[in-house]
C-alpha atoms as a PDB file:
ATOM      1  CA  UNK A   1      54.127 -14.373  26.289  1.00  0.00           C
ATOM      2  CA  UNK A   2      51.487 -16.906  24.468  1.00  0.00           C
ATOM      3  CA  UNK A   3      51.393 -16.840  20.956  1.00  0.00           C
ATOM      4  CA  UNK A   4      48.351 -18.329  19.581  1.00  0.00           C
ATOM      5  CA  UNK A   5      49.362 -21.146  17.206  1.00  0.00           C
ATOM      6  CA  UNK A   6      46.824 -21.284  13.964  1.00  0.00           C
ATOM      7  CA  UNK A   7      46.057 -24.773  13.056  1.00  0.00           C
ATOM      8  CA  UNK A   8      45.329 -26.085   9.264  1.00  0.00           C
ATOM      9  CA  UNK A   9      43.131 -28.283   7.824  1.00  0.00           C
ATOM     10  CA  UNK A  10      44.586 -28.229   4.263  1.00  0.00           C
ATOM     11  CA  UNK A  11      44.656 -30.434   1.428  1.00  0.00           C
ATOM     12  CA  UNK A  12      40.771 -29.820   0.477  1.00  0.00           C
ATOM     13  CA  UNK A  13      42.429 -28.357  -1.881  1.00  0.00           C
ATOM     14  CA  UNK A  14      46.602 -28.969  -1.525  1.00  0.00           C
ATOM     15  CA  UNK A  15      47.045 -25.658  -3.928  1.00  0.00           C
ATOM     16  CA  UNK A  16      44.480 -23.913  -1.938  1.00  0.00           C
ATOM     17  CA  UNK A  17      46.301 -24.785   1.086  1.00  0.00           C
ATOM     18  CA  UNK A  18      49.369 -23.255   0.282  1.00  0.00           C
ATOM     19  CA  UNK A  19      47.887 -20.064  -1.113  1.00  0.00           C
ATOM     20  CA  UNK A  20      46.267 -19.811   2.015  1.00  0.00           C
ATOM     21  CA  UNK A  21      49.578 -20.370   4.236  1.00  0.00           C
ATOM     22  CA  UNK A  22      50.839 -17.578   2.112  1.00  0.00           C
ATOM     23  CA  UNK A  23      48.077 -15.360   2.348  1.00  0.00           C
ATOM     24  CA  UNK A  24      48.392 -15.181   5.960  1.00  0.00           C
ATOM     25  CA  UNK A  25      51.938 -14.548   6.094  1.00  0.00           C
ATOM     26  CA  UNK A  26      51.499 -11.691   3.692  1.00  0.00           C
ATOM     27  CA  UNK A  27      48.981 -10.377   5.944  1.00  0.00           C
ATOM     28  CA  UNK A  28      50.561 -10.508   9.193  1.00  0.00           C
ATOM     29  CA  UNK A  29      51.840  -7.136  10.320  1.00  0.00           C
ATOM     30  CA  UNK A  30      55.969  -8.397  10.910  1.00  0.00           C
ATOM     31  CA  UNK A  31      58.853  -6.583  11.606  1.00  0.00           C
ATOM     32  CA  UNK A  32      60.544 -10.025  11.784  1.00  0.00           C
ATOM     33  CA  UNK A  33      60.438 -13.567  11.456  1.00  0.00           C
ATOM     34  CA  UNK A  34      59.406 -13.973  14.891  1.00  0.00           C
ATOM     35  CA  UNK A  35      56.759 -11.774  14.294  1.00  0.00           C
ATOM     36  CA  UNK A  36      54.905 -13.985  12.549  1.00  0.00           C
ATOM     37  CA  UNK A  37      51.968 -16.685  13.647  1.00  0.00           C
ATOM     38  CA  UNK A  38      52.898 -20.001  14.329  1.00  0.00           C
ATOM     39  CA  UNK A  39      51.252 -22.797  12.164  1.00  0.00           C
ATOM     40  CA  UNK A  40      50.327 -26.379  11.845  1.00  0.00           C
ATOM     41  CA  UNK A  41      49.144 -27.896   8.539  1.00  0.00           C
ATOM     42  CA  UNK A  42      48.075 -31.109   7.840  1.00  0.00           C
ATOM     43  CA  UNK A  43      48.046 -30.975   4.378  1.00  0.00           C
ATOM     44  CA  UNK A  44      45.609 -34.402   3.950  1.00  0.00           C
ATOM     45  CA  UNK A  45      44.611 -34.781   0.075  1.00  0.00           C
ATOM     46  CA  UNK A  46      43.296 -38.157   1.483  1.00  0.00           C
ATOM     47  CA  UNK A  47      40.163 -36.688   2.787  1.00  0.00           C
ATOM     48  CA  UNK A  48      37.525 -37.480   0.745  1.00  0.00           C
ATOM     49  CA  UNK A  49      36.037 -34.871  -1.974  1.00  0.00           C
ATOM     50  CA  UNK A  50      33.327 -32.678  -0.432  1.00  0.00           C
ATOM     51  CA  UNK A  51      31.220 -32.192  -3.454  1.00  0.00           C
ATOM     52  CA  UNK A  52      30.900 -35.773  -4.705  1.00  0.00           C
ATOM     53  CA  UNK A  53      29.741 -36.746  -0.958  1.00  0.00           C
ATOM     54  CA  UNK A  54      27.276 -34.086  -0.754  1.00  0.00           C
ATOM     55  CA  UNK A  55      25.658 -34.725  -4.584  1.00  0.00           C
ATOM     56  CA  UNK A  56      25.672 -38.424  -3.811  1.00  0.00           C
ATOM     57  CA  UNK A  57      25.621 -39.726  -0.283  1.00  0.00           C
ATOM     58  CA  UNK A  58      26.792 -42.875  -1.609  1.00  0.00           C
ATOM     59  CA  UNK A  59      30.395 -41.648  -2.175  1.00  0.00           C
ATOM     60  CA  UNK A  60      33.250 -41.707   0.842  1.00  0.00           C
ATOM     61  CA  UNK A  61      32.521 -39.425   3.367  1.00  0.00           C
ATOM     62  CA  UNK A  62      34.740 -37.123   3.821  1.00  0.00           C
ATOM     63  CA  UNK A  63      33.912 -35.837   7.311  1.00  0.00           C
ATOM     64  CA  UNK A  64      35.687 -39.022   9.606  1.00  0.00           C
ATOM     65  CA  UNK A  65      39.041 -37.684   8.066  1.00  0.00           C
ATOM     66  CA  UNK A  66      38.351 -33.826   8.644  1.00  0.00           C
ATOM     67  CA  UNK A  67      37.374 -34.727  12.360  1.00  0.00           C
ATOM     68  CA  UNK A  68      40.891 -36.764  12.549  1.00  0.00           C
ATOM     69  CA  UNK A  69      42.727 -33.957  11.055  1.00  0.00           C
ATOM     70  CA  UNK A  70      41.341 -31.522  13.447  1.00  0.00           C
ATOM     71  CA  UNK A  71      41.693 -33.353  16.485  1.00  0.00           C
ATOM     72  CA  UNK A  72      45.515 -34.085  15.311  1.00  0.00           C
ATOM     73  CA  UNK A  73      46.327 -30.206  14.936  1.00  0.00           C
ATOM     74  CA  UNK A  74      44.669 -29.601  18.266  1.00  0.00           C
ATOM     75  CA  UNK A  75      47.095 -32.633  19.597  1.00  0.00           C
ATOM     76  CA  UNK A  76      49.722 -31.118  17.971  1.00  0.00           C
ATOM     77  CA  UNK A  77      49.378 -27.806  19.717  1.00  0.00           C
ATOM     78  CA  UNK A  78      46.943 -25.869  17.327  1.00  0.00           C
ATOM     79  CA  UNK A  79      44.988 -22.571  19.418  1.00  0.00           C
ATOM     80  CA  UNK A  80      42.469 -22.161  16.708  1.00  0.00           C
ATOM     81  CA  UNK A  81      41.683 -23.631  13.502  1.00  0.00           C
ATOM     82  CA  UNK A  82      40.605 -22.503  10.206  1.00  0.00           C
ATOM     83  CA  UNK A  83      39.815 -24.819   7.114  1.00  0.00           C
ATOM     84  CA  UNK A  84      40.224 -23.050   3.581  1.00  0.00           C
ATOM     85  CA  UNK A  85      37.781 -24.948   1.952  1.00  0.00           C
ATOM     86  CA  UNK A  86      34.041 -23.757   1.494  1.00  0.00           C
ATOM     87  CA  UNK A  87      32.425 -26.565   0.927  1.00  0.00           C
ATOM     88  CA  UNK A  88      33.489 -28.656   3.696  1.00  0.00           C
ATOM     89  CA  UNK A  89      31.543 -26.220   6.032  1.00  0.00           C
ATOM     90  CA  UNK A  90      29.023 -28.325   4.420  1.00  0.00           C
ATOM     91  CA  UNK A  91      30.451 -30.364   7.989  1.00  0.00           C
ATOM     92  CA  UNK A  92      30.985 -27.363  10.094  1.00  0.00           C
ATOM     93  CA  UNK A  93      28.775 -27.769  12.974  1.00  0.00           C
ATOM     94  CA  UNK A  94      29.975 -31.291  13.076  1.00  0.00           C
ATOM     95  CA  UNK A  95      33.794 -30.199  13.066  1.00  0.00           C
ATOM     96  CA  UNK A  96      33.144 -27.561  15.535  1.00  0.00           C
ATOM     97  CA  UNK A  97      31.359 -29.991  18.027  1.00  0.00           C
ATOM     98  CA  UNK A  98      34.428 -31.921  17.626  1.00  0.00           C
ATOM     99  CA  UNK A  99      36.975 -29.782  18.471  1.00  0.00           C
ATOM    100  CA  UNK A 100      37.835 -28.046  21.517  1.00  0.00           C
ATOM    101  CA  UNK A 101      39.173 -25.126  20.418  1.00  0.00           C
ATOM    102  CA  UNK A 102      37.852 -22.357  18.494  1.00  0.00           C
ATOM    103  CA  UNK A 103      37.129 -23.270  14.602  1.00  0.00           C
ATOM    104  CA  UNK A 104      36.511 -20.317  12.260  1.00  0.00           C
ATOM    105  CA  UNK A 105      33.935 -20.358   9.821  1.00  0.00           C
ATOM    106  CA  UNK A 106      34.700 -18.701   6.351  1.00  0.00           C
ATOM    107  CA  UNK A 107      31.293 -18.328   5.173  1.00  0.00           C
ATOM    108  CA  UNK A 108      30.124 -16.678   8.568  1.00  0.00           C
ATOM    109  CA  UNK A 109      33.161 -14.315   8.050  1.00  0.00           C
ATOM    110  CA  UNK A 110      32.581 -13.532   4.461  1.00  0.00           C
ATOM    111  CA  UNK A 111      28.946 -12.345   5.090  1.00  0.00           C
ATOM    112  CA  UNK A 112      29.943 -10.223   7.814  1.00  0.00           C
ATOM    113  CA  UNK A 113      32.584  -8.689   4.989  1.00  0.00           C
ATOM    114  CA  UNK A 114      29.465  -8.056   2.800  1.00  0.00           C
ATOM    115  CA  UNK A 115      27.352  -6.626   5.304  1.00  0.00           C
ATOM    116  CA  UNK A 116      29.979  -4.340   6.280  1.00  0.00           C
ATOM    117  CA  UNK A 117      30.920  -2.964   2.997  1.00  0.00           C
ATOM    118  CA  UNK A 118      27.619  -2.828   1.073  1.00  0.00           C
ATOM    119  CA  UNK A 119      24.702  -3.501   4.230  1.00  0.00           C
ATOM    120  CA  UNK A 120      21.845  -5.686   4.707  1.00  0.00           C
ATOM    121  CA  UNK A 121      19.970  -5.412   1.598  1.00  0.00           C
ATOM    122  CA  UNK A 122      22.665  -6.333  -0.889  1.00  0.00           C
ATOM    123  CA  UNK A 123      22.455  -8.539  -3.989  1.00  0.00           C
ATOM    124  CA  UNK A 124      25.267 -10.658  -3.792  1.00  0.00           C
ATOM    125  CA  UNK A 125      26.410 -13.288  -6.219  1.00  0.00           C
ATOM    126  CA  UNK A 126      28.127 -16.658  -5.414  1.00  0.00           C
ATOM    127  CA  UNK A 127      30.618 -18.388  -7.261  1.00  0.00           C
ATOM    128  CA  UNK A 128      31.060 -21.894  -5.299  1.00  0.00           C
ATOM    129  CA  UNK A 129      31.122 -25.575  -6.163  1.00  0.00           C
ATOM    130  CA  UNK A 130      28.201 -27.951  -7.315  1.00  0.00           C
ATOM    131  CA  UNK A 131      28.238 -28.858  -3.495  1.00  0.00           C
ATOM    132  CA  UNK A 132      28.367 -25.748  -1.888  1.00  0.00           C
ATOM    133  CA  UNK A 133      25.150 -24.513  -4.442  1.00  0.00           C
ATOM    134  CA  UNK A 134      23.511 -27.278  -3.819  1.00  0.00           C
ATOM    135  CA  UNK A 135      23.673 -27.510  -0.330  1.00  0.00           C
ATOM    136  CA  UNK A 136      22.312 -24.222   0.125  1.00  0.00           C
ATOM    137  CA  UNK A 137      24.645 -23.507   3.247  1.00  0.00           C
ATOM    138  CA  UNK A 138      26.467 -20.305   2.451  1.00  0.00           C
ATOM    139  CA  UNK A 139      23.220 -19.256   0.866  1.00  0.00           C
ATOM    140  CA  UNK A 140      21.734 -19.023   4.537  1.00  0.00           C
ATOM    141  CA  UNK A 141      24.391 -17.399   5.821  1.00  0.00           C
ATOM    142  CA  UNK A 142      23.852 -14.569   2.976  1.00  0.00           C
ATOM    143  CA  UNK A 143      20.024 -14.915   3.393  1.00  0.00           C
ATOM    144  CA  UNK A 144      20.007 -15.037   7.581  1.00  0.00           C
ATOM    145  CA  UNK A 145      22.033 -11.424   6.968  1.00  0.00           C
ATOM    146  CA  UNK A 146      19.632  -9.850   4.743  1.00  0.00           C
ATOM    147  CA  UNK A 147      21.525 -10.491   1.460  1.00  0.00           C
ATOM    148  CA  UNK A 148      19.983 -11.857  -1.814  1.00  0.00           C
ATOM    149  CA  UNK A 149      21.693 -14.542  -3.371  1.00  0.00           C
ATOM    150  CA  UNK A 150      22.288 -15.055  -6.768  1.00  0.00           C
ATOM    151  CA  UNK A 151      24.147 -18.013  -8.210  1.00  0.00           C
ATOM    152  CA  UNK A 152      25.380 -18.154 -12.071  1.00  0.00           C
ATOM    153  CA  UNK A 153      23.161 -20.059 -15.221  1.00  0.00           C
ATOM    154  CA  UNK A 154      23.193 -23.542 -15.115  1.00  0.00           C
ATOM    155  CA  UNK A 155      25.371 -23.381 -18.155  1.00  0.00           C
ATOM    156  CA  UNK A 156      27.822 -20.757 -17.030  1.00  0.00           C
ATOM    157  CA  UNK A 157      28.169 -23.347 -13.781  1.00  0.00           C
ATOM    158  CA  UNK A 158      28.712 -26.502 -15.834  1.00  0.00           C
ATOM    159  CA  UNK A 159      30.941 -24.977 -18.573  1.00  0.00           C
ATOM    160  CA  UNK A 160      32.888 -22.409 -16.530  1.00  0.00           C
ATOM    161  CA  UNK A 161      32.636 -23.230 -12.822  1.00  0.00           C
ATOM    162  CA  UNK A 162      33.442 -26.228 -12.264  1.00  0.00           C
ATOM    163  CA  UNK A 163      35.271 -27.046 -14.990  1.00  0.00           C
ATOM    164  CA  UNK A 164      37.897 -24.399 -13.849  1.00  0.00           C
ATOM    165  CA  UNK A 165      37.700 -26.067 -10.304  1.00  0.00           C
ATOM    166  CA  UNK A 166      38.010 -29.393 -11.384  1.00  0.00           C
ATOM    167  CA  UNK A 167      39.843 -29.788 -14.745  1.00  0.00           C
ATOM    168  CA  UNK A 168      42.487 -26.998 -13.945  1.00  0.00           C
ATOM    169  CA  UNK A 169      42.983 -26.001 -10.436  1.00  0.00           C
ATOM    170  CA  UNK A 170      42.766 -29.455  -8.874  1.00  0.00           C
ATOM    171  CA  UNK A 171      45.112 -31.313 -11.413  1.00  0.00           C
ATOM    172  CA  UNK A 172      47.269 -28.565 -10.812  1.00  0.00           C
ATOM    173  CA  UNK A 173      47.376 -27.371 -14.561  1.00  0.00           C
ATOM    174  CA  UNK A 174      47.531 -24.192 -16.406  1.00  0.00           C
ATOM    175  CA  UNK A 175      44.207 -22.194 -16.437  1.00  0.00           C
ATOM    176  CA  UNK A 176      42.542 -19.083 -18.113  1.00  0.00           C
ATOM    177  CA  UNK A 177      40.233 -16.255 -15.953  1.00  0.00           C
ATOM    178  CA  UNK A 178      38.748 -15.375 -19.191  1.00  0.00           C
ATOM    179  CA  UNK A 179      36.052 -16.676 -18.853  1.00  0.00           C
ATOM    180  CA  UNK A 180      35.876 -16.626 -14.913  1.00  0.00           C
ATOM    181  CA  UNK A 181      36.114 -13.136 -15.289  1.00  0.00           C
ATOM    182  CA  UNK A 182      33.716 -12.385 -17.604  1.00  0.00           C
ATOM    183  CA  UNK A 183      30.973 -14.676 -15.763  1.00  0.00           C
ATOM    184  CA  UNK A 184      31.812 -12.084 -12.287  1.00  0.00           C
ATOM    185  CA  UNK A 185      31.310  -9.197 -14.606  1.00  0.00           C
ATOM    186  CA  UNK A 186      28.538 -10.920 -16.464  1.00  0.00           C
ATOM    187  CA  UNK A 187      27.003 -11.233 -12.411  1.00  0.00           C
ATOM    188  CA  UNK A 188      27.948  -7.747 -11.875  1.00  0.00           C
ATOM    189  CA  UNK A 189      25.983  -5.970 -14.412  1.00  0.00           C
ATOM    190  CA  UNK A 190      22.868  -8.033 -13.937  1.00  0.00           C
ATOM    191  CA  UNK A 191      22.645  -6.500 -10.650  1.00  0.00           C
ATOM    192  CA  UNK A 192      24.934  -8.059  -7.813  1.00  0.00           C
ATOM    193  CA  UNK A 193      26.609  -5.239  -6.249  1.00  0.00           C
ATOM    194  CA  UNK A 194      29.508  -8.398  -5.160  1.00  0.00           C
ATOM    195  CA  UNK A 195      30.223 -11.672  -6.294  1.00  0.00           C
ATOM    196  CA  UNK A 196      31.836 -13.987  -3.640  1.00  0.00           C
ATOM    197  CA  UNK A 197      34.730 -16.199  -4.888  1.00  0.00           C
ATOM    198  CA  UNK A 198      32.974 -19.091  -2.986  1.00  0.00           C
ATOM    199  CA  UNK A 199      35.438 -21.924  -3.456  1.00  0.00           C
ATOM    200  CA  UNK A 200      39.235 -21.880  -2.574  1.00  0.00           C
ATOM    201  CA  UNK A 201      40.040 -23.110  -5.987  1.00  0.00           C
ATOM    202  CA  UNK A 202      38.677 -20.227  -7.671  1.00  0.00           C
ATOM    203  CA  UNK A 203      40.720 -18.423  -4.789  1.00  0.00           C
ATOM    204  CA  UNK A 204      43.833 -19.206  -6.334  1.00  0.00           C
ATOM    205  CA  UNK A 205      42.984 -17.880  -9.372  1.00  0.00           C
ATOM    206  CA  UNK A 206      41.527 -14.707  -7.841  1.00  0.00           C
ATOM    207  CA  UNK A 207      44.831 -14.488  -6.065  1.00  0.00           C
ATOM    208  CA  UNK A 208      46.860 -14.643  -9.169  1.00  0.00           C
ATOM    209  CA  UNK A 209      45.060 -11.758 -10.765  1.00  0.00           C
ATOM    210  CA  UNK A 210      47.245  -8.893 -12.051  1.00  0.00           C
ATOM    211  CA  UNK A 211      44.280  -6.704 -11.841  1.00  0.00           C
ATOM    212  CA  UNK A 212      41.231  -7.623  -9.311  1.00  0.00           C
ATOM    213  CA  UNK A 213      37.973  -5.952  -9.622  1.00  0.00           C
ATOM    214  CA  UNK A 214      36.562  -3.932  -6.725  1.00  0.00           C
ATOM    215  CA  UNK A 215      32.837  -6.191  -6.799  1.00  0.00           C
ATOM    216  CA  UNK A 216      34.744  -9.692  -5.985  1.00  0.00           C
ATOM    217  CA  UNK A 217      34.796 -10.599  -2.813  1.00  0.00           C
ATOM    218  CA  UNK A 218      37.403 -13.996  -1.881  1.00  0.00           C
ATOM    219  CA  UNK A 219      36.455 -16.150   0.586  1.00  0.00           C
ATOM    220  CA  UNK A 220      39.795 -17.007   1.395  1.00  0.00           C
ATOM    221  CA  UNK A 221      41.168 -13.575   1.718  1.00  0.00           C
ATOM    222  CA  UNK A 222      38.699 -12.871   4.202  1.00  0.00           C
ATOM    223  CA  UNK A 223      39.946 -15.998   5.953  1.00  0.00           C
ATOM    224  CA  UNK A 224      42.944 -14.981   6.197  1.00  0.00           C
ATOM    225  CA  UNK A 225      41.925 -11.483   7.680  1.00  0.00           C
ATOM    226  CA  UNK A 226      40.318 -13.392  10.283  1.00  0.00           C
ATOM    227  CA  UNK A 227      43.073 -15.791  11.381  1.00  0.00           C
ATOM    228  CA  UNK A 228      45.347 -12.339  11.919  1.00  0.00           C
ATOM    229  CA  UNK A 229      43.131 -10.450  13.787  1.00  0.00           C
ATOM    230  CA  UNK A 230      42.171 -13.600  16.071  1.00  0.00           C
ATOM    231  CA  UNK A 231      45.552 -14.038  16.248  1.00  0.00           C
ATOM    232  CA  UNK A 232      46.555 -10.563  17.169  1.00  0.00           C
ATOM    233  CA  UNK A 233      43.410 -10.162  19.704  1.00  0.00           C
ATOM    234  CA  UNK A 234      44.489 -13.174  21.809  1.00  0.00           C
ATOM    235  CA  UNK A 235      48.595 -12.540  21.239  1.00  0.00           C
ATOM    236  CA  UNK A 236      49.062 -11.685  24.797  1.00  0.00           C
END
């Protein structure tokens, strides 16, 4: 019997990471430990941060590491690999050229979520990094499907976003939704019939939400969904 083994590249972020791990566990349909998928994570906070690299080119690049990382898990065994980080498919075609095994692609996954629940012509707002906005990447996926975009105010970005990203989630201190919350509803009521939690970070504090609103749509938890069913359709 082969069991597909599901290979990590964590650490973009390390909290992210393991909320992911979990995620997947939660998700897999187990009637015992040996039910479960076998993993490899390389949990690398070394790698460079995504965002700084792709708002100034001048920073450390963080894709030599994320190459090395992949090519490790696949040394080490890995099937397939998934990366719960949205802004380092900023790198994806890279990192899938790379490896030679199959590399999943969260924001190709995620739009195929949308489409399926709410079709082609969708307004669909993004809550992501500086990098991931700016880059414009996950917007193509949404736009290539059909979907209109719609990303928050400037000032919602710079006083909610990413300081929730980076000032709480990534220095692994307390946080508050509030705010996050109310900028999704906020979204919600101007007309998005979903709002994508777009960056693992805010994934973590999706995933610690007592109660979740039906319109938010996380990146990671469709991840997740994906690494099971791959797993399932080539468990043999």
């Amino acid at each position: 019997m082969h069991k597909p083994v599901l290979g990590v590249l964590g650490g973009v972020g390390p909290l992210a990471t393991a909320y992911f791990m979990e995620l997947v566990i939660k998700k897999t349909p187990a009637s015992c430990d040996q039910d479960n998928i076998p993993m490899i994570v390389f949990n690398d906070p070394q790698i460079p941060d995504r965002t700084a690299y792709i708002l100034d080119g001048g920073n450390p690049n963080p894709l030599p590491e994320m190459t090395r990382v992949v090519l490790w898990l696949e040394r080490a065994g890995a099937d397939f690999i998934a990366i719960p980080c949205n802004t380092a498919h900023y790198f994806y075609e890279q990192i899938a050229e790379s490896a030679t095994v199959p590399v999943l692609n969260i924001m190709r996954e995620t739009t195929a979520r949308i489409v399926e629940m709410h079709g082609e012509h969708a307004t669909i707002g993004l809550l992501a990094t500086d990098g991931t906005l700016s880059s414009g990447v996950f917007q193509s996926y949404l736009s290539d499907a059909g979907l209109s975009v719609m990303a928050p105010s400037e000032k919602d970005q710079r006083g909610i976003v990413m300081p929730l990203i980076y000032d709480r989630v990534k220095r692994n201190l307390p946080y508050d939704p509030t705010a996050f919350l109310d900028l999704a509803r906020r979204m919600h009521e101007n007309g998005c019939d979903a709002v994508i939690v777009g960056c693992t970070e805010l994934s973590v504090v999706y995933q610690d939400l007592t109660h979740k609103p039906d319109y938010l749509i996380d990146s990671m938890d469709v991840l997740a969904d994906r690494c099971v069913s791959y797993y399932l359709e080539h468990h043999r």
